[in-house]
Protein backbone atom coordinates (compact mmCIF):
# COMPACT_ATOMS: atom_id res chain seq x y z
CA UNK A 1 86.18 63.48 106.25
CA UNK A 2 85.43 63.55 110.05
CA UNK A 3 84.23 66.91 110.42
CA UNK A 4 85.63 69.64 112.94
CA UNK A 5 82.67 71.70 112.78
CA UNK A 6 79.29 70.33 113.25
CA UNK A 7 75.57 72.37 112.65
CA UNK A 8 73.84 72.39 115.68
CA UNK A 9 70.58 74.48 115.58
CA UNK A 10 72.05 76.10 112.69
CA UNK A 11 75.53 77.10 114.15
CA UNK A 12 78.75 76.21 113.86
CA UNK A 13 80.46 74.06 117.02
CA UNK A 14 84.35 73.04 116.97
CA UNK A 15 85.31 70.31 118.42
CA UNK A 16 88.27 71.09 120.05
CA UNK A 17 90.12 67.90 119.42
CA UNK A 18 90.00 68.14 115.82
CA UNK A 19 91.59 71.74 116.13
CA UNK A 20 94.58 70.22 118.11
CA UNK A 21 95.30 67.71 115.69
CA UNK A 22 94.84 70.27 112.63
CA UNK A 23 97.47 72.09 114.61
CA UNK A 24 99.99 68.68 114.80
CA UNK A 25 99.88 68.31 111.42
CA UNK A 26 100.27 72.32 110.54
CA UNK A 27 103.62 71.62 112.58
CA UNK A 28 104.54 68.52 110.99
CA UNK A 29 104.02 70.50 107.17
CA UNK A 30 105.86 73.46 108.46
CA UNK A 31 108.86 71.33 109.53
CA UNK A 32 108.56 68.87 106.29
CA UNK A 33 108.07 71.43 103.75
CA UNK A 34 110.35 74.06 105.89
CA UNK A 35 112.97 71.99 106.23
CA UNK A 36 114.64 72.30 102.94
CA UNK A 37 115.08 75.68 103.53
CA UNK A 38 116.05 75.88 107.26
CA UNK A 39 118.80 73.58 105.74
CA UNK A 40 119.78 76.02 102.92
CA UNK A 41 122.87 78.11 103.84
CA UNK A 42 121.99 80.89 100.89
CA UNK A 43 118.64 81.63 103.08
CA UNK A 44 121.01 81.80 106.39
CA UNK A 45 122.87 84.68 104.71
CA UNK A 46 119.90 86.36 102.97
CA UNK A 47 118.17 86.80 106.49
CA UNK A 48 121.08 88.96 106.87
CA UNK A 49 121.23 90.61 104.50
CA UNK A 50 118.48 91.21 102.07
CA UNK A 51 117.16 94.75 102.09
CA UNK A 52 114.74 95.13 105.02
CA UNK A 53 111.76 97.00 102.28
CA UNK A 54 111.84 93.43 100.14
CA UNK A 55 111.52 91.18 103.18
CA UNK A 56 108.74 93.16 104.63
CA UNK A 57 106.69 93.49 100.88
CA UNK A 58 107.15 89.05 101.10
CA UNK A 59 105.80 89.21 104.45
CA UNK A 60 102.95 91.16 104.14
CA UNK A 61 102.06 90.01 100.77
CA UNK A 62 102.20 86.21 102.46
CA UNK A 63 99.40 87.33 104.41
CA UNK A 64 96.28 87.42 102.24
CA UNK A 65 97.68 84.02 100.59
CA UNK A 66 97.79 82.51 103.97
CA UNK A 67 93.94 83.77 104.60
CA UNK A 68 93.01 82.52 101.28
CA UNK A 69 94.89 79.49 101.25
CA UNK A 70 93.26 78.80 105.20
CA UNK A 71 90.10 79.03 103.56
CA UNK A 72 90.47 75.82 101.18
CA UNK A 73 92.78 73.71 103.33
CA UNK A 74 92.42 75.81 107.31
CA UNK A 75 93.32 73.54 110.22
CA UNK A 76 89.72 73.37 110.22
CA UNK A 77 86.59 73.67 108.41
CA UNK A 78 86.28 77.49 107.64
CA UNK A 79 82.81 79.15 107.14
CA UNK A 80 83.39 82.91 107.64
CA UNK A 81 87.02 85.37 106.65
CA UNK A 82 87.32 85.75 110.38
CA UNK A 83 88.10 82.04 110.64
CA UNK A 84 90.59 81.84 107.53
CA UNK A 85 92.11 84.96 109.26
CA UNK A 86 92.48 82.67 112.41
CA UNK A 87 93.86 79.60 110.71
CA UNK A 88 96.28 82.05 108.76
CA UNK A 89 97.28 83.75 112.21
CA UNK A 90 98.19 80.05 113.46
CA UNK A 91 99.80 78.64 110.57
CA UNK A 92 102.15 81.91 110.76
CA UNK A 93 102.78 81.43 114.39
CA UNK A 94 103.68 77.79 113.55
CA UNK A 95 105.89 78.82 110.67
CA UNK A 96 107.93 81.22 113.20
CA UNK A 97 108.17 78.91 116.22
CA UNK A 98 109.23 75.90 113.85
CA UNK A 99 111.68 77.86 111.99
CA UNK A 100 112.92 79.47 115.32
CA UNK A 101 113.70 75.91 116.65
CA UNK A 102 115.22 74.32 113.67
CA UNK A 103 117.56 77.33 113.56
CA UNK A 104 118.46 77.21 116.88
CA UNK A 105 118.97 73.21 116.69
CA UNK A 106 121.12 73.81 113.64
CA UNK A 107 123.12 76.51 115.42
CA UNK A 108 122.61 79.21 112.74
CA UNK A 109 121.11 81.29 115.80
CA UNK A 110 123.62 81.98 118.52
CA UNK A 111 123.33 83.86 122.18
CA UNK A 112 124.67 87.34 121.29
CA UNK A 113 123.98 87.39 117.87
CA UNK A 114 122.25 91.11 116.67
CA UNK A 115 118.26 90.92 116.71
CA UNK A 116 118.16 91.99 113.18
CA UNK A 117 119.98 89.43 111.78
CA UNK A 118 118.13 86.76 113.92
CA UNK A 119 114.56 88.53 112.84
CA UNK A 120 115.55 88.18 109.19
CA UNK A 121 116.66 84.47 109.15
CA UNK A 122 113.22 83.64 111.05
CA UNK A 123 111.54 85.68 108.79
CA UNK A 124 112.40 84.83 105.46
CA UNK A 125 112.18 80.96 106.76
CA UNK A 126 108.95 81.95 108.23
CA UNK A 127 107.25 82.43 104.52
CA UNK A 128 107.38 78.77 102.97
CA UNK A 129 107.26 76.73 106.70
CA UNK A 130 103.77 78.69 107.14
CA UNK A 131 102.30 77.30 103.87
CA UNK A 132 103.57 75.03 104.61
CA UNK A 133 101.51 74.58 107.60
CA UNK A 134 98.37 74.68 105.84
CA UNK A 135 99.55 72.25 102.91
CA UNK A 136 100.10 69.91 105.78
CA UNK A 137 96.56 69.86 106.69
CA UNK A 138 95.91 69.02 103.03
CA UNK A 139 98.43 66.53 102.98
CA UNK A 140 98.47 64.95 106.60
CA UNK A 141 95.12 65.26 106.72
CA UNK A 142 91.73 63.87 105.42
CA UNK A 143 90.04 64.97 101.89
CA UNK A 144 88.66 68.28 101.72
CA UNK A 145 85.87 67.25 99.01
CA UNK A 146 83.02 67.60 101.59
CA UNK A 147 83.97 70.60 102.23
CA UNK A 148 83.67 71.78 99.26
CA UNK A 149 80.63 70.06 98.27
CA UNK A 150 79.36 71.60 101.76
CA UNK A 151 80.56 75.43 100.43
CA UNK A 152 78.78 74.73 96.97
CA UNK A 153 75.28 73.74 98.22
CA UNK A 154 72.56 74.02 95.78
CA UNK A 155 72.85 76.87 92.97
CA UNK A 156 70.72 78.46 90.28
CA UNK A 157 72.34 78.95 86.84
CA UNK A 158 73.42 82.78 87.73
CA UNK A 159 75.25 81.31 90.61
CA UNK A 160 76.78 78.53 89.07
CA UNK A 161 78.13 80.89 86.32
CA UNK A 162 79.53 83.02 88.92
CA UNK A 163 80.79 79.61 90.91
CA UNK A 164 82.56 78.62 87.86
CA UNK A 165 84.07 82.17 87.35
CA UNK A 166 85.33 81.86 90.81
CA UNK A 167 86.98 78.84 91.08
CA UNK A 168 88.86 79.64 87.54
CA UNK A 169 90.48 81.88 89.56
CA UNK A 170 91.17 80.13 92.73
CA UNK A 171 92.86 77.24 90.49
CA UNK A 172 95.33 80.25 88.90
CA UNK A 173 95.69 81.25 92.64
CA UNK A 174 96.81 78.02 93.65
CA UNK A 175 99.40 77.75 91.24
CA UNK A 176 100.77 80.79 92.12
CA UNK A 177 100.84 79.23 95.71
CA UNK A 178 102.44 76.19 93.95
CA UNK A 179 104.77 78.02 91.45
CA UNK A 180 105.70 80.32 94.84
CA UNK A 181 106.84 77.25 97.22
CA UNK A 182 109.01 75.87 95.09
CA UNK A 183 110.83 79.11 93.92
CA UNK A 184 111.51 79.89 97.22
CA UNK A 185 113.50 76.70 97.85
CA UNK A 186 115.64 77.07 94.72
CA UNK A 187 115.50 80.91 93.78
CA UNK A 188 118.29 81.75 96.57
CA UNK A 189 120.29 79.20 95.17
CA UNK A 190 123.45 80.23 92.77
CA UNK A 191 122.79 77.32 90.58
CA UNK A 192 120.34 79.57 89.16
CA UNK A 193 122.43 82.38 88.49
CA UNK A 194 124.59 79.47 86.98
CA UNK A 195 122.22 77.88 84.90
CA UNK A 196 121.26 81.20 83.06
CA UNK A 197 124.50 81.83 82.25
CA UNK A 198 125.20 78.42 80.50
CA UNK A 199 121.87 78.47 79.09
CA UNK A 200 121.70 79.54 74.82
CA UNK A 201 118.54 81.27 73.54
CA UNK A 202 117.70 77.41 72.17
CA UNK A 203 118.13 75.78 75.31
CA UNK A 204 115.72 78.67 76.93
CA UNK A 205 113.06 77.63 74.25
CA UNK A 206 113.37 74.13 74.82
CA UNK A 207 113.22 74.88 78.90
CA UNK A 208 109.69 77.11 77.88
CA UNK A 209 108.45 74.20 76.09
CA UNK A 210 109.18 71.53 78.42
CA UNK A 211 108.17 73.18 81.40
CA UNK A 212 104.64 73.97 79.87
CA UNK A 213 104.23 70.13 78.68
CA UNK A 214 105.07 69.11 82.24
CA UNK A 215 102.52 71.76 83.63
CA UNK A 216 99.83 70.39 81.26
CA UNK A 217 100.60 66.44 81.85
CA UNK A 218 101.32 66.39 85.32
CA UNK A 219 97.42 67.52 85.32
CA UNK A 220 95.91 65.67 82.89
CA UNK A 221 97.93 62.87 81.32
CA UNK A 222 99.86 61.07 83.36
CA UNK A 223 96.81 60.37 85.73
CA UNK A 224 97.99 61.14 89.44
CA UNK A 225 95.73 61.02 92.20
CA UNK A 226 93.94 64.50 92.08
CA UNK A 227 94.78 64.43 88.57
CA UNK A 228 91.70 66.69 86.23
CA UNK A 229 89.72 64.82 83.38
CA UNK A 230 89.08 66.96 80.21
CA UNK A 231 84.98 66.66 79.71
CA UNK A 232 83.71 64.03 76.93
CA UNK A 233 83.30 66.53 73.60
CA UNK A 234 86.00 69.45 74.89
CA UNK A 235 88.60 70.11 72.50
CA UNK A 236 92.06 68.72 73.80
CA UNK A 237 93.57 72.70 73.39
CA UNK A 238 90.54 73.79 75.45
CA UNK A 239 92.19 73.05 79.04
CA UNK A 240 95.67 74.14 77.85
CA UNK A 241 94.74 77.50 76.65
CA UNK A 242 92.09 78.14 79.75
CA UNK A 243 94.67 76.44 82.12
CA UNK A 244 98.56 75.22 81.50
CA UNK A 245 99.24 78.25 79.17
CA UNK A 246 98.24 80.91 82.15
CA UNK A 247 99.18 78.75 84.80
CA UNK A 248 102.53 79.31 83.16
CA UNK A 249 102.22 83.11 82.82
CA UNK A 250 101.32 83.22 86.43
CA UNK A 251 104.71 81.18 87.24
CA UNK A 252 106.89 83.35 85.36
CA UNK A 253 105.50 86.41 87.15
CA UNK A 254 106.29 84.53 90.40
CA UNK A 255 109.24 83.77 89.72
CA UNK A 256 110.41 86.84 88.86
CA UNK A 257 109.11 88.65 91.62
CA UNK A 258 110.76 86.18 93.96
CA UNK A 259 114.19 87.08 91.57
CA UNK A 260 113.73 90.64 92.31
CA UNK A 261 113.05 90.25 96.33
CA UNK A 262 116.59 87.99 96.56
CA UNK A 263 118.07 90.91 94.81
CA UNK A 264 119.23 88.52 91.85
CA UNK A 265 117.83 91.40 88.75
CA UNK A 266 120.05 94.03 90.65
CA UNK A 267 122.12 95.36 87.62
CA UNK A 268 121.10 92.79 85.36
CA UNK A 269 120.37 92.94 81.68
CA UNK A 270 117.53 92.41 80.37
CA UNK A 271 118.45 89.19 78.31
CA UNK A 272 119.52 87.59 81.76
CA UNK A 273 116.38 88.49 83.66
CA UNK A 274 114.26 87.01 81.51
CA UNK A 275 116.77 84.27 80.61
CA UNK A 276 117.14 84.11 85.04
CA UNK A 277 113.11 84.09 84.69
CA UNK A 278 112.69 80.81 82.50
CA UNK A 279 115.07 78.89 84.25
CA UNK A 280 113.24 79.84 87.81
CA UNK A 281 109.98 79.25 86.17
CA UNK A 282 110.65 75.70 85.46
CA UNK A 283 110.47 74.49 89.29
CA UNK A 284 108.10 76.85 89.53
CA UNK A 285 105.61 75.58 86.46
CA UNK A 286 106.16 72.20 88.42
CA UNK A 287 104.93 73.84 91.33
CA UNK A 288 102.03 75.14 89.81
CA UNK A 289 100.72 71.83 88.42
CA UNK A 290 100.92 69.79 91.21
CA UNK A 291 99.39 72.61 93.92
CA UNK A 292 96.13 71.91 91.39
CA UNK A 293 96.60 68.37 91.85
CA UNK A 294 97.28 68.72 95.89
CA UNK A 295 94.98 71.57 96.85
């Protein structure tokens, strides 16, 4: 990877060319990752009218996933928080301005329409066109393993136990970021609403069971580029109980939190929340898997 920071007496130079093409590509993943949404008429009508205390919870929470997410995949190499935080500031900015323009193209924001309604289309379209922005770095880009070989360094065995420790949980983290993405493309959607109503308790099974094989070969049997290798001498349930089984946990939780901010568990049963859950949480369990083979 051609580097965007360089050492130089033992600081940290950006090259200022690199930046501006981290931020081309942040606008070309907002706008192809965005787009399915900006073209989505349920998210035209939720900007107007989803309650104001849900939209703000998904905006705020968005922010500490955007930092964290900047620092794996940033427009550029990140060393310290302060530069995720900048990287997560841009990609947000990106996310608004694209979604502004694609609205405005499509016609969905009009001269005299209320502010309100205009700052909760741009808003809620805001949320997936900023990941967006960093995925695109990740996937208009160049590889990020030197980066992470230049984050890892040299370790004793404390630190590698701890290194270990940590990047279990960044790989649940970024299928959250995963399962997240896609729900927000699909959750707004009736077809779900639909779905769960069709659905039997037997066909909800079946939909647990094949979204978890999915999860688990998308990773590490079908062999994609990115795809993980199970070590010579680990038991084959090893990975799937350390990785697909909570990956999936961490989906359903996802998706039902993205359920509850669309309003779609207002005055629901319990039976058809959880029923609304698995049917949400099999985009999302795709998701999941491939942000681990992506990120």
């Amino acid at each position: 990877m051609s580097t965007s920071l360089q050492m130089n007496d033992g600081n940290r130079v950006s090259d200022p060319r690199a930046f501006v093409t981290g931020l081309g590509r942040g606008a070309a993943g907002a706008l192809l990752f965005g787009v399915p949404m900006l073209m989505t008429m349920e998210l035209w009508e939720l900007g107007f009218y989803i309650e104001r205390y849900r939209l703000l919870i998904l905006l705020t929470a968005n922010i500490p996933l955007l930092v964290s997410l900047a620092d794996r995949v940033g427009f550029e190499r990140t060393g310290t928080l302060a530069e995720a935080c900048r990287d997560a500031t841009i990609a947000y900015a990106l996310g608004i301005v694209m979604s502004t323009a694609i609205l405005v193209l499509f016609g969905d924001i009009k001269p005299g329409m209320p502010i309100s309604e205009i700052v909760g289309k741009v808003a809620i379209q805001a949320v997936p066109a900023s990941i967006g922005a960093l995925l695109g770095r990740s996937q208009l880009g160049e590889s990020n393993d030197d980066q992470d070989e230049h984050k890892d360094g040299n370790r004793d065995e404390e630190a590698v136990t701890d290194h270990l420790s940590t990047r279990y949980i960044q790989e649940l983290f970024l299928m959250g970021v995963g399962a997240l993405f896609l729900n927000l493309n699909v959750a707004p959607t009736e077809e779900i609403i639909l779905i769960s109503f069709k659905m039997t308790p037997w066909h909800a099974l079946a939909t647990i069971l094949v979204s978890i094989a999915i999860m688990h070969a998308f990773v590490y049997a079908v062999a994609f580029q990115g795809s993980h290798e199970v070590p010579e001498g680990t038991p084959w349930w090893h990975a799937f109980f350390r990785f697909t089984l909570p990956g999936y946990i961490v989906a359903m939780a996802i998706s039902l939190y993205v359920l509850w901010t669309f309003g779609r568990l207002d005055d629901v049963g319990p039976t058809q929340v959880l029923m609304s859950a698995i049917v949400l949480s099999f985009p999302g369990a795709i998701g999941a898997a491939a942000a681990r083979l992506i990120l």
